[in-house]
Protein backbone atom coordinates (compact mmCIF):
# COMPACT_ATOMS: atom_id res chain seq x y z
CA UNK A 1 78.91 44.41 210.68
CA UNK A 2 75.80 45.19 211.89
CA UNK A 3 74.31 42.33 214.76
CA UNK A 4 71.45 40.41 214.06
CA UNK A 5 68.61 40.99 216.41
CA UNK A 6 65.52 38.31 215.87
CA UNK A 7 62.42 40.22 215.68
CA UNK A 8 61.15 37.89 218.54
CA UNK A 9 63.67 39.05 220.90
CA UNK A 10 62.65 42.85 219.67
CA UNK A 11 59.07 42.17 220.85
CA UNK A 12 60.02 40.58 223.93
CA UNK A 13 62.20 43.37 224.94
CA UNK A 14 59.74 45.84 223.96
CA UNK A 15 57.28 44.18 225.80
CA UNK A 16 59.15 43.88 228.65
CA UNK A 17 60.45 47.62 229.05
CA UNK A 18 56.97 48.50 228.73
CA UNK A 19 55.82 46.40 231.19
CA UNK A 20 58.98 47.53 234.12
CA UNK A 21 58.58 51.19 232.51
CA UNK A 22 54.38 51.31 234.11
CA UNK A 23 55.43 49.48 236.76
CA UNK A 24 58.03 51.71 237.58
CA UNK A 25 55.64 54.68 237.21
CA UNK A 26 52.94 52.94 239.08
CA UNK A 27 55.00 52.02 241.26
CA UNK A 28 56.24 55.66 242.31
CA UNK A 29 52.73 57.26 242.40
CA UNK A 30 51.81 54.44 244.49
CA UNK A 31 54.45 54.96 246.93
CA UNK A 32 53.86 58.49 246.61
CA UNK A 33 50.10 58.65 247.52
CA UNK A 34 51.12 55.52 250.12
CA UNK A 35 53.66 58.07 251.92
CA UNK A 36 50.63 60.88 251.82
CA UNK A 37 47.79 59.38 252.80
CA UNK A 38 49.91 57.11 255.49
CA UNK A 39 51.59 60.41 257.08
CA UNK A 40 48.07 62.01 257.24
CA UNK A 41 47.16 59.36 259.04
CA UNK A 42 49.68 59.18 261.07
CA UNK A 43 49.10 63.03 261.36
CA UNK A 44 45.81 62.62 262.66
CA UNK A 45 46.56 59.67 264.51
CA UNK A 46 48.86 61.63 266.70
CA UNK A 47 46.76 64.34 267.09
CA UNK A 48 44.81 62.02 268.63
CA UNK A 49 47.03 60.72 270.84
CA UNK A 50 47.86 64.20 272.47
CA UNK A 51 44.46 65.10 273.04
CA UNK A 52 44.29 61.93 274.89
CA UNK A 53 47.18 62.26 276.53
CA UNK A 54 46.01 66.49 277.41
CA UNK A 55 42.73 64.91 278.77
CA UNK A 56 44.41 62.22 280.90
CA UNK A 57 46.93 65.20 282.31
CA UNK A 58 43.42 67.00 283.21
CA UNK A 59 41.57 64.20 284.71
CA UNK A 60 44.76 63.06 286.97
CA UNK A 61 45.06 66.54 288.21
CA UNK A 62 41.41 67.18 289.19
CA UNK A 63 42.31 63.64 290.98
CA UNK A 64 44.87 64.77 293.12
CA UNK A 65 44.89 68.62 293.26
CA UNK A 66 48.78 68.19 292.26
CA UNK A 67 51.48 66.89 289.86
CA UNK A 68 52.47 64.03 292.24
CA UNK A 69 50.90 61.22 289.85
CA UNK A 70 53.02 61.76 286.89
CA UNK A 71 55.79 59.34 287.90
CA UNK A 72 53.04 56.72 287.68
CA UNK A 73 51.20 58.10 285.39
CA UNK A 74 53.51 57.77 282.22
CA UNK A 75 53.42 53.86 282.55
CA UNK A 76 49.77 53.44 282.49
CA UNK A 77 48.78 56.54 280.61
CA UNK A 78 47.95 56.17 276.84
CA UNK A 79 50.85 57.92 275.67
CA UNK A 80 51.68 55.95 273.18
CA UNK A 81 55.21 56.78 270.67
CA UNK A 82 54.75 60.35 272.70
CA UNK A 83 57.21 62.21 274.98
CA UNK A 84 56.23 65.06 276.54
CA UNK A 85 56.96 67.60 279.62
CA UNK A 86 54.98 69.05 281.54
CA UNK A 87 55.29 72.84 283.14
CA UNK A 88 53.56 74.67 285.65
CA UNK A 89 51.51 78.10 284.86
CA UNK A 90 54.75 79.70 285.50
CA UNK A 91 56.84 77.87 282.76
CA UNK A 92 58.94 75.85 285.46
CA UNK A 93 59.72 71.94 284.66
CA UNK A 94 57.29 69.86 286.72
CA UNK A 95 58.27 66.25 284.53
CA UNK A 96 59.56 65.38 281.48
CA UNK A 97 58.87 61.77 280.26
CA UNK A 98 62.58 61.59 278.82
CA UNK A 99 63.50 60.86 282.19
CA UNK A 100 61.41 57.54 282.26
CA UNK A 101 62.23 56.16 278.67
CA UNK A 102 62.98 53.25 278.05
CA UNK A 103 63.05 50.96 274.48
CA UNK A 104 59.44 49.84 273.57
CA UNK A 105 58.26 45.68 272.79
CA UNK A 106 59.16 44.98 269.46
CA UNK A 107 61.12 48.60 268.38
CA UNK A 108 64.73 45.90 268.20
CA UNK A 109 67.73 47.52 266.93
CA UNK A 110 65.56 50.82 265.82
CA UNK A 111 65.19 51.42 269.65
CA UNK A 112 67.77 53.94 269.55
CA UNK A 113 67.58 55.23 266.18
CA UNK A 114 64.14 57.17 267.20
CA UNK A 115 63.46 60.83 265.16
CA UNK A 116 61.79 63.66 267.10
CA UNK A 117 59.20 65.42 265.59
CA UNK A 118 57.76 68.91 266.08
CA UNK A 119 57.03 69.38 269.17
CA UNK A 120 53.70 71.51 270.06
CA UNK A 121 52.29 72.91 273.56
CA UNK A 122 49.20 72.61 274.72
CA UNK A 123 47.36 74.71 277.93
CA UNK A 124 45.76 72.29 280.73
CA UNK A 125 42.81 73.67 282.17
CA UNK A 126 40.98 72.42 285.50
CA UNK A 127 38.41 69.94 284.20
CA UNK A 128 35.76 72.16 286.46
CA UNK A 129 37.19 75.56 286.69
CA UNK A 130 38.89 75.80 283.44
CA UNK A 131 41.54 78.16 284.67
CA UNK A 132 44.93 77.39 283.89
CA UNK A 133 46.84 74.64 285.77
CA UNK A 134 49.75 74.07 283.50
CA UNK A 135 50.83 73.47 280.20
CA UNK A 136 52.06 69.98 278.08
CA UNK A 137 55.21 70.31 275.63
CA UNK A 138 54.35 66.58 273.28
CA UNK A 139 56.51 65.82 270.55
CA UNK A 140 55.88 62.92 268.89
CA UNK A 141 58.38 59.68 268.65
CA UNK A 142 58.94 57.70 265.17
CA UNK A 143 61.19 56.36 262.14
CA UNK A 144 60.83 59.52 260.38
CA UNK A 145 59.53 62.17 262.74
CA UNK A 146 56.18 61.40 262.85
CA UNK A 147 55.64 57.72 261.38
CA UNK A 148 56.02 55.20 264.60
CA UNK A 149 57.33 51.98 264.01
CA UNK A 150 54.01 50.10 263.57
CA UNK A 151 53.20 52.82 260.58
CA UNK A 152 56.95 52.40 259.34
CA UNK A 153 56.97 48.65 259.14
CA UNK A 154 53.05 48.71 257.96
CA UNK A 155 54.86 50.73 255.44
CA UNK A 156 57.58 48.26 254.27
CA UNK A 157 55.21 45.28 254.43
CA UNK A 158 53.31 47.11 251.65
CA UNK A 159 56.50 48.37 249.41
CA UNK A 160 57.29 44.85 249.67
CA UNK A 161 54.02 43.73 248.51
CA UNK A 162 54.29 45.92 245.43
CA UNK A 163 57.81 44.63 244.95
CA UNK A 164 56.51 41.19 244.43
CA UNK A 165 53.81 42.11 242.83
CA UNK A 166 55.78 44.09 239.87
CA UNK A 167 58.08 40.83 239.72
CA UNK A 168 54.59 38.44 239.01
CA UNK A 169 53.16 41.17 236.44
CA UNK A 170 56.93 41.40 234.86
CA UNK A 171 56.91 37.28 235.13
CA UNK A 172 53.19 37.61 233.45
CA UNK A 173 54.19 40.07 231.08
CA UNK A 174 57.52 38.30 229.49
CA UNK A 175 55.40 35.01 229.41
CA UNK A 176 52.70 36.64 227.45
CA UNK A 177 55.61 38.75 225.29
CA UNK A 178 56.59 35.12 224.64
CA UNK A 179 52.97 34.30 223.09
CA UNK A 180 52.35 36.80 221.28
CA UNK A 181 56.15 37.25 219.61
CA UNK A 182 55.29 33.17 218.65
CA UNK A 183 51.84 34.14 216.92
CA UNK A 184 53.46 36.74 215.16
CA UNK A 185 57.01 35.25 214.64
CA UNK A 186 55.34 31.65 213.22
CA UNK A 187 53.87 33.21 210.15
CA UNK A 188 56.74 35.27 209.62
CA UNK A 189 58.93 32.58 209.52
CA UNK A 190 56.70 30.49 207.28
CA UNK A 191 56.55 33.06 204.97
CA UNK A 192 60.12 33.77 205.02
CA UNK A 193 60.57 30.15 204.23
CA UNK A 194 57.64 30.59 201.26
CA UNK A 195 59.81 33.42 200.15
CA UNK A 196 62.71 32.01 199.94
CA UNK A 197 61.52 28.74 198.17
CA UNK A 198 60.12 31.03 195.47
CA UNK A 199 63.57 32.65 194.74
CA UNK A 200 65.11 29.57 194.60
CA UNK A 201 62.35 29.33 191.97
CA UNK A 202 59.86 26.43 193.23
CA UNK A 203 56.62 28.81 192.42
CA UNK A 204 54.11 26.36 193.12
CA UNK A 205 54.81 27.39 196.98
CA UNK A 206 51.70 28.54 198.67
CA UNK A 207 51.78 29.97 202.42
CA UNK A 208 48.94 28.54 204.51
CA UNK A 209 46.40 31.49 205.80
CA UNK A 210 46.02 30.91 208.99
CA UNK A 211 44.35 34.02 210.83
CA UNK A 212 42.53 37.25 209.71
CA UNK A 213 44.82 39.87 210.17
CA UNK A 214 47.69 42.23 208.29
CA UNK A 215 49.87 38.57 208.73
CA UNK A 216 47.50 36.62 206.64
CA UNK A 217 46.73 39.81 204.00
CA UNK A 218 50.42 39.19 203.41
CA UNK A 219 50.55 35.83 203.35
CA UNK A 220 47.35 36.05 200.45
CA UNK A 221 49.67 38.95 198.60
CA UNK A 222 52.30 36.64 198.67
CA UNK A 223 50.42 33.52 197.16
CA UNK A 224 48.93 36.26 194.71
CA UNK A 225 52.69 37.03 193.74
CA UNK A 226 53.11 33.40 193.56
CA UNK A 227 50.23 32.71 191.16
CA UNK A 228 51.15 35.43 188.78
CA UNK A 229 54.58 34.92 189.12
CA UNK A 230 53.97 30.93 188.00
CA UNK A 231 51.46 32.21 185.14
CA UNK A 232 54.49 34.70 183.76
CA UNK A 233 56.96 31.44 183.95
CA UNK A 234 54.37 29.64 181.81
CA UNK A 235 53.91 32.25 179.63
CA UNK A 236 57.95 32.52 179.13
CA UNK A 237 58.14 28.48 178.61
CA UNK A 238 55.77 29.19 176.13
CA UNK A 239 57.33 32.18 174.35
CA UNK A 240 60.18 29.82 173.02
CA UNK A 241 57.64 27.79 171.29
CA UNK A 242 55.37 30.43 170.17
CA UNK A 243 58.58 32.46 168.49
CA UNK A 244 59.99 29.50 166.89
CA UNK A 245 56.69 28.66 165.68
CA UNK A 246 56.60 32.16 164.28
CA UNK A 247 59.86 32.02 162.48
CA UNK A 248 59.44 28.26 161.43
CA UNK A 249 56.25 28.74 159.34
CA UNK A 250 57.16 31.62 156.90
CA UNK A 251 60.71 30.29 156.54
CA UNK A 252 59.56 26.84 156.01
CA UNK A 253 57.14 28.06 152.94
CA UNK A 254 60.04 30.26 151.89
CA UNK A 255 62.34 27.02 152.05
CA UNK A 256 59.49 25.06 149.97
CA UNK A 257 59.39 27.95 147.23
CA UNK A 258 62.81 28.25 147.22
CA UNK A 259 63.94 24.58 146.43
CA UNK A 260 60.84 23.88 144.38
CA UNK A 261 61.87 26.55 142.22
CA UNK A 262 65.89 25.19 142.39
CA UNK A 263 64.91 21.65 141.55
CA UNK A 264 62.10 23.19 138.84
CA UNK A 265 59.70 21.93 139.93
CA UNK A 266 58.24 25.29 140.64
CA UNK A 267 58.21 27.52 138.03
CA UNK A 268 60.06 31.39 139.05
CA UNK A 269 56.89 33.25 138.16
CA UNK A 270 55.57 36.62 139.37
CA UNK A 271 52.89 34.18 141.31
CA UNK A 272 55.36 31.98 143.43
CA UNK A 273 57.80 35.09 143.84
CA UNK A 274 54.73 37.13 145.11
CA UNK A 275 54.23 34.09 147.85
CA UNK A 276 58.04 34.06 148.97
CA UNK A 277 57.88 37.83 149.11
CA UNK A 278 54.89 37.28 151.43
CA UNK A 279 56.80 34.74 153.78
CA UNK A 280 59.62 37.27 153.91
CA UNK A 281 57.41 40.07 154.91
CA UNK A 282 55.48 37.83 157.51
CA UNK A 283 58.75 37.41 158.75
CA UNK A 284 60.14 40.65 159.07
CA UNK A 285 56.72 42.27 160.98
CA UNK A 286 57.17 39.66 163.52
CA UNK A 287 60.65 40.25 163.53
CA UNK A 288 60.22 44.18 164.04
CA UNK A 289 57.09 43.47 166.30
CA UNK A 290 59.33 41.72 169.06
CA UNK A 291 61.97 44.16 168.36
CA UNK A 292 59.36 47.20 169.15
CA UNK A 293 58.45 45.37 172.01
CA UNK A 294 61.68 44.75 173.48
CA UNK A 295 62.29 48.54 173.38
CA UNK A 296 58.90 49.35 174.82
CA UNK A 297 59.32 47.41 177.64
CA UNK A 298 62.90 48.53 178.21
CA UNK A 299 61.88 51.71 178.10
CA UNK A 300 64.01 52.62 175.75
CA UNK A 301 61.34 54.09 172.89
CA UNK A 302 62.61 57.60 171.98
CA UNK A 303 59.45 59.17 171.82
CA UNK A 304 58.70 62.27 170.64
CA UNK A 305 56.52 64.38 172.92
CA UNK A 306 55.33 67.44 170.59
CA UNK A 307 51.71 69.13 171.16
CA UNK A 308 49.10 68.07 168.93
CA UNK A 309 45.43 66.57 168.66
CA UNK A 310 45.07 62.98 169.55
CA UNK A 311 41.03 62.92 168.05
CA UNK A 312 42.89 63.56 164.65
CA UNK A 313 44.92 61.21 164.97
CA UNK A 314 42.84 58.04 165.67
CA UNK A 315 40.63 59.54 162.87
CA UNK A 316 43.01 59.29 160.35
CA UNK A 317 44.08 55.92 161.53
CA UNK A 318 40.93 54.73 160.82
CA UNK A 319 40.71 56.50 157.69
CA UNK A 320 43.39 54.27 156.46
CA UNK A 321 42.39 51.08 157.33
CA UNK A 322 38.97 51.32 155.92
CA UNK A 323 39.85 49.48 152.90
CA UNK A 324 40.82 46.77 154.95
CA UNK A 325 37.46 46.96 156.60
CA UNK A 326 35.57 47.34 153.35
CA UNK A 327 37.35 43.98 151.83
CA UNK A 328 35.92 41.81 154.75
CA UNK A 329 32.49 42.70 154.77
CA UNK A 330 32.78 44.94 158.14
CA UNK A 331 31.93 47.82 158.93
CA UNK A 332 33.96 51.06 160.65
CA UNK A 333 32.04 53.76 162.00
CA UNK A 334 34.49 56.40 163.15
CA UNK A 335 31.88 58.34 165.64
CA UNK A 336 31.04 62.00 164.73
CA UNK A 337 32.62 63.64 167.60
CA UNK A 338 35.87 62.68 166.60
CA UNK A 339 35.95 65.48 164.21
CA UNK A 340 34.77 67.94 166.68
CA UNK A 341 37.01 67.02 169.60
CA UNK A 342 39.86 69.96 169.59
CA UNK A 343 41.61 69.13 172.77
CA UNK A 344 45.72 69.50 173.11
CA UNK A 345 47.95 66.56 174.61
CA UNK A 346 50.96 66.06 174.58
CA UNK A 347 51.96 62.65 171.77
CA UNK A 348 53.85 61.05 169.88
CA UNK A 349 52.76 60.74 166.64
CA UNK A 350 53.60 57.34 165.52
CA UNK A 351 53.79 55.65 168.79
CA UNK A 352 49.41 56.75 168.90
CA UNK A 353 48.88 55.35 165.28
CA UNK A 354 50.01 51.98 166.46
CA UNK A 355 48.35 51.52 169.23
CA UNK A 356 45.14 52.40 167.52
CA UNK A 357 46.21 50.31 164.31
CA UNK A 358 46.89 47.36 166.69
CA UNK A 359 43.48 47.90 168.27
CA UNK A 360 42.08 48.19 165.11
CA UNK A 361 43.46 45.15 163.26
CA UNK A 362 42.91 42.68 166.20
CA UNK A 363 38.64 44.09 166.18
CA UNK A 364 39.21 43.35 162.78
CA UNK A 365 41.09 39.65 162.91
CA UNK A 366 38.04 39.12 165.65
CA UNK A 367 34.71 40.51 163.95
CA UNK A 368 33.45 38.36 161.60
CA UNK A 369 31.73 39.44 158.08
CA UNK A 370 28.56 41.70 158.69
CA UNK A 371 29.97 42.99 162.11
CA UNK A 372 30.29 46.21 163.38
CA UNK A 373 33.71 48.00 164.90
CA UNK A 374 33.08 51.59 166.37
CA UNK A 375 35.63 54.18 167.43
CA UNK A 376 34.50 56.55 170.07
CA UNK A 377 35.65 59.19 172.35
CA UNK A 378 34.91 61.41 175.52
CA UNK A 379 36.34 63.62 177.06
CA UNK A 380 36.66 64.66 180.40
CA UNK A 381 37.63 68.86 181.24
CA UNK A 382 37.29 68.15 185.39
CA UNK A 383 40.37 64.87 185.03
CA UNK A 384 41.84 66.48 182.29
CA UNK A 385 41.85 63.46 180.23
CA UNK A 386 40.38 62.37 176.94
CA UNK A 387 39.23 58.35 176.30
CA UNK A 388 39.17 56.89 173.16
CA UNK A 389 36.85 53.46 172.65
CA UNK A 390 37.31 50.61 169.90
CA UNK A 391 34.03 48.39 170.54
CA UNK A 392 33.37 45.69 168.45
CA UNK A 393 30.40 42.86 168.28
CA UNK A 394 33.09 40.11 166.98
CA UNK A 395 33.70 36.85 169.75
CA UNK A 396 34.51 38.86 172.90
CA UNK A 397 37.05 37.55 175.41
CA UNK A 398 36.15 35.06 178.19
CA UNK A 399 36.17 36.54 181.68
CA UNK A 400 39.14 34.29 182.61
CA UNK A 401 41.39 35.33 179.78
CA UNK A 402 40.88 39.23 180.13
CA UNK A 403 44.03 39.31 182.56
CA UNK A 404 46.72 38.67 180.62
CA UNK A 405 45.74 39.60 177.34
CA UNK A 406 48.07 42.41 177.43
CA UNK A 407 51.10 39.52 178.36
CA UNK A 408 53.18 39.05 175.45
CA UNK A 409 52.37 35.88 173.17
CA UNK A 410 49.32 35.12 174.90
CA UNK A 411 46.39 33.86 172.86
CA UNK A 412 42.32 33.09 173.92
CA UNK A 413 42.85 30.63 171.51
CA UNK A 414 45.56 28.79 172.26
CA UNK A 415 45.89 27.21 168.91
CA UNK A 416 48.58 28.77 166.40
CA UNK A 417 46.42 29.16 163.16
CA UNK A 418 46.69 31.65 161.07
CA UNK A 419 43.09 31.89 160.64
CA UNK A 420 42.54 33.32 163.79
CA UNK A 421 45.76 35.53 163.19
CA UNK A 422 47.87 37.47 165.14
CA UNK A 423 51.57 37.07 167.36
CA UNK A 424 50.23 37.98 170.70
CA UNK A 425 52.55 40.59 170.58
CA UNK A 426 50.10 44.07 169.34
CA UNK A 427 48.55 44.32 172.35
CA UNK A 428 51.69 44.11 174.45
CA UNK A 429 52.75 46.80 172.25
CA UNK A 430 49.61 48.76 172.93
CA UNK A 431 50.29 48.93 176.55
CA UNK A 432 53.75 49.39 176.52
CA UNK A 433 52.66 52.54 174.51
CA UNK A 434 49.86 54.00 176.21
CA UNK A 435 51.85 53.72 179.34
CA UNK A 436 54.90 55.64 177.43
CA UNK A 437 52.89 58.33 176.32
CA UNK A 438 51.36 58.45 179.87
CA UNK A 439 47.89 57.03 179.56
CA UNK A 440 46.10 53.98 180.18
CA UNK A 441 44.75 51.19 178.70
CA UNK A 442 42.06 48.96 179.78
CA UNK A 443 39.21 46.43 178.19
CA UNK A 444 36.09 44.64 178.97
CA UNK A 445 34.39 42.27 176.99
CA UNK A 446 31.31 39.99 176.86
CA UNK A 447 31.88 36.02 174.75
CA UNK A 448 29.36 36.41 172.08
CA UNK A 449 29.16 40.23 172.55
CA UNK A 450 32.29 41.57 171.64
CA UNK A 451 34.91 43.43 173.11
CA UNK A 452 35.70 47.15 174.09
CA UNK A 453 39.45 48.65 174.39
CA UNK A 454 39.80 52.20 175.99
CA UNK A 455 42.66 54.32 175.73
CA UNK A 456 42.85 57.72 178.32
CA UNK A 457 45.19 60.23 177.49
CA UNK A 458 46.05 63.33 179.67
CA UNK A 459 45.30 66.37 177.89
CA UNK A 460 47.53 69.59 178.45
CA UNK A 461 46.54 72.07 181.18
């Protein structure tokens, strides 16, 4: 079982090994440009010393014409961490300062743990004549060689700086991984909590937007998913009503035929059985309607994908339903280009004449006598697609409406008479459909103006 690792203590970590990780790093280039720049110094520092300590040798000679001062001469001299012999022109040991050492003021217990450097010679000359009087063998005295124990606690004092330095910017660095894991956490958790409340299935919950960043984008995707999510429940509460509203009409004037004709006081004739015959077809589109739909949305349509021409299609479609057209007093103008457009895709026959008989009947239902409803198409060679337009000038759609016109039983008008017609099923169907036969379907629509449906197809390549 895998452990559970809050995402807070993630950040915090991650903050934190960043943090040690460059001061680590920083840490060793500082210490490693410390150590060079404090042994050149020491370096030159040193070099300094001897030169002082060749000039002094020079001067004390010129003194006394001899080597006699050199006993004194090392405890007054500016010798420094230095120990050095001196030799005559002929290489012999005049004095060696090893033979007057003794532990320097504040060296402690590192008296005796001294490290001799590399020792160089340098020629004394007379300060006047400048001929040869001898020659100085100083090595120099320290820690390491060449730091003395000034440079190596200087040294330490600093590493220790920089050690409590990296433990304030780790300190300052886990309290600010603590901040910013809270701004970040907070909203998570809120919206965890929103998340959960919605699967538990309170969709009213809304999570409070709080900032401006990717945190509050989801929080706004997830009230989004929340506001769609409580217009689908509404629309499912409402799709128990709307079918048994359906069914209940048709079989409750097929009940009233049925016993008025039992008790008589109907008469059987070809009228009355027309009108039950009627009902019983109402009942069976709407029946096959929701069962198309079911399967469409399943995606369980067996379509049949064969080559063909869409254009002739939707032409003949139209074709068909003029009578319809021609009985209510509005027009169908199939546009001229239809008959022109050659164009292969790949369809299914039946599946494109009822989305375009759908289409057709609900610009129909919604154009009123005297109106106009237009099929049109263009097509595209560079997207390899081909759109097909049903435009009529009937009530349009309000603006508010247009997004879930394609939800199943929805209605602009929320009433259920028949006058205004229609399940709120066909153009559910249509998308299902178009979407099947991979296409797309989309609308726009002006109240007063009418409405326009497009349908894109991909033609074959």
């Amino acid at each position: 079982m895998k452990v559970k690792a809050p995402i807070r203590d993630k950040i915090i970590l991650s903050f934190l090994a960043v943090a040690i990780g460059t001061i680590l790093l920083m840490g060793l280039i500082m210490r490693r440009a410390i150590d060079t720049e404090l042994t050149g110094y020491a370096r030159r520092n040193q070099e300094s010393r001897s030169q002082q300590l060749v000039d002094a040798l020079e001067n004390g000679y010129q003194q006394t014409g001899d080597w006699s001062f050199l006993p004194a001469f090392y405890h007054y001299a500016p010798v420094g961490a230095l120990e050095f012999a001196v030799y005559d022109p002929g290489q012999r040991l005049i004095f060696s300062s090893r033979d007057y050492q003794r532990p320097r003021r504040g060296m402690g217990p590192n008296a005796n743990s001294l490290v001799r450097g590399d020792t160089r010679v340098y020629d004394l000359e007379g300060v006047d004549t400048k001929t040869k009087i001898g020659s100085v063998a100083i090595t120099p005295l320290g820690l390491d060689g060449l730091l003395s124990a000034q440079d190596r606690l200087f040294r330490t004092t600093l590493f220790r700086s920089l050690f409590r330095a990296a433990i304030v910017a780790a300190t300052v660095a886990f309290l600010l991984a603590l901040f910013l894991s809270g701004q970040i956490v907070n909203p998570l958790r809120k919206i965890t909590a929103a998340a959960t409340r919605l699967a538990a299935g309170n969709l009213k919950t809304k999570v409070p937007v709080e900032t401006a960043d990717e945190l509050a984008e989801l929080a706004q995707t997830l009230n989004a998913m929340s506001a769609r999510l409580l217009k689908l429940e509404e629309l499912r509460r409402q799709l128990t009503q709307d079918v048994a509203h359906e069914l209940k009409t048709p079989l409750a004037s097929a009940r009233a035929l049925v016993e008025g004709m039992s008790d008589g006081i109907i008469p059987a004739d070809r009228g009355n059985l027309l009108s039950l015959l009627e009902e019983i077809d109402r009942l069976s589109q709407l029946i096959g309607d929701l069962g198309e739909l079911s399967r469409a949305e399943a995606g369980r349509n067996q379509l049949v994908m064969v080559p063909g021409n869409p254009a002739a299609v939707v032409a003949a479609v139209g074709k068909r339903l003029r009578p319809a057209f021609d009985e209510k007093g509005v027009a169908l103008e199939l546009a001229a280009s239809l008959k022109d457009v050659k164009a292969q895709a790949l369809i299914d026959e039946r599946a494109l004449e009822r989305i375009f008989e759908n289409l057709l009947s609900n610009a129909l239902r919604h154009t009123a006598k005297g109106g106009l409803v237009r099929i049109s198409t263009r097509q595209d060679p560079e997207a390899g697609s081909i759109a097909f337009t049903v435009s009529d000038n009937g009530v349009g759609i309000p603006a508010q409406h247009l997004p879930y016109i394609f939800e199943r039983f929805y209605r602009v008008d929320p009433s259920r008479s028949r006058a205004t017609g229609g399940t709120g099923i066909g153009l559910t169907i249509v998308r299902e459909l178009t979407e099947a036969l991979g296409g797309q379907v989309s609308v726009k629509s002006h109240p007063g103006q009418g409405t326009s449906f497009t349908i894109m197809l991909p033609l074959m390549t």
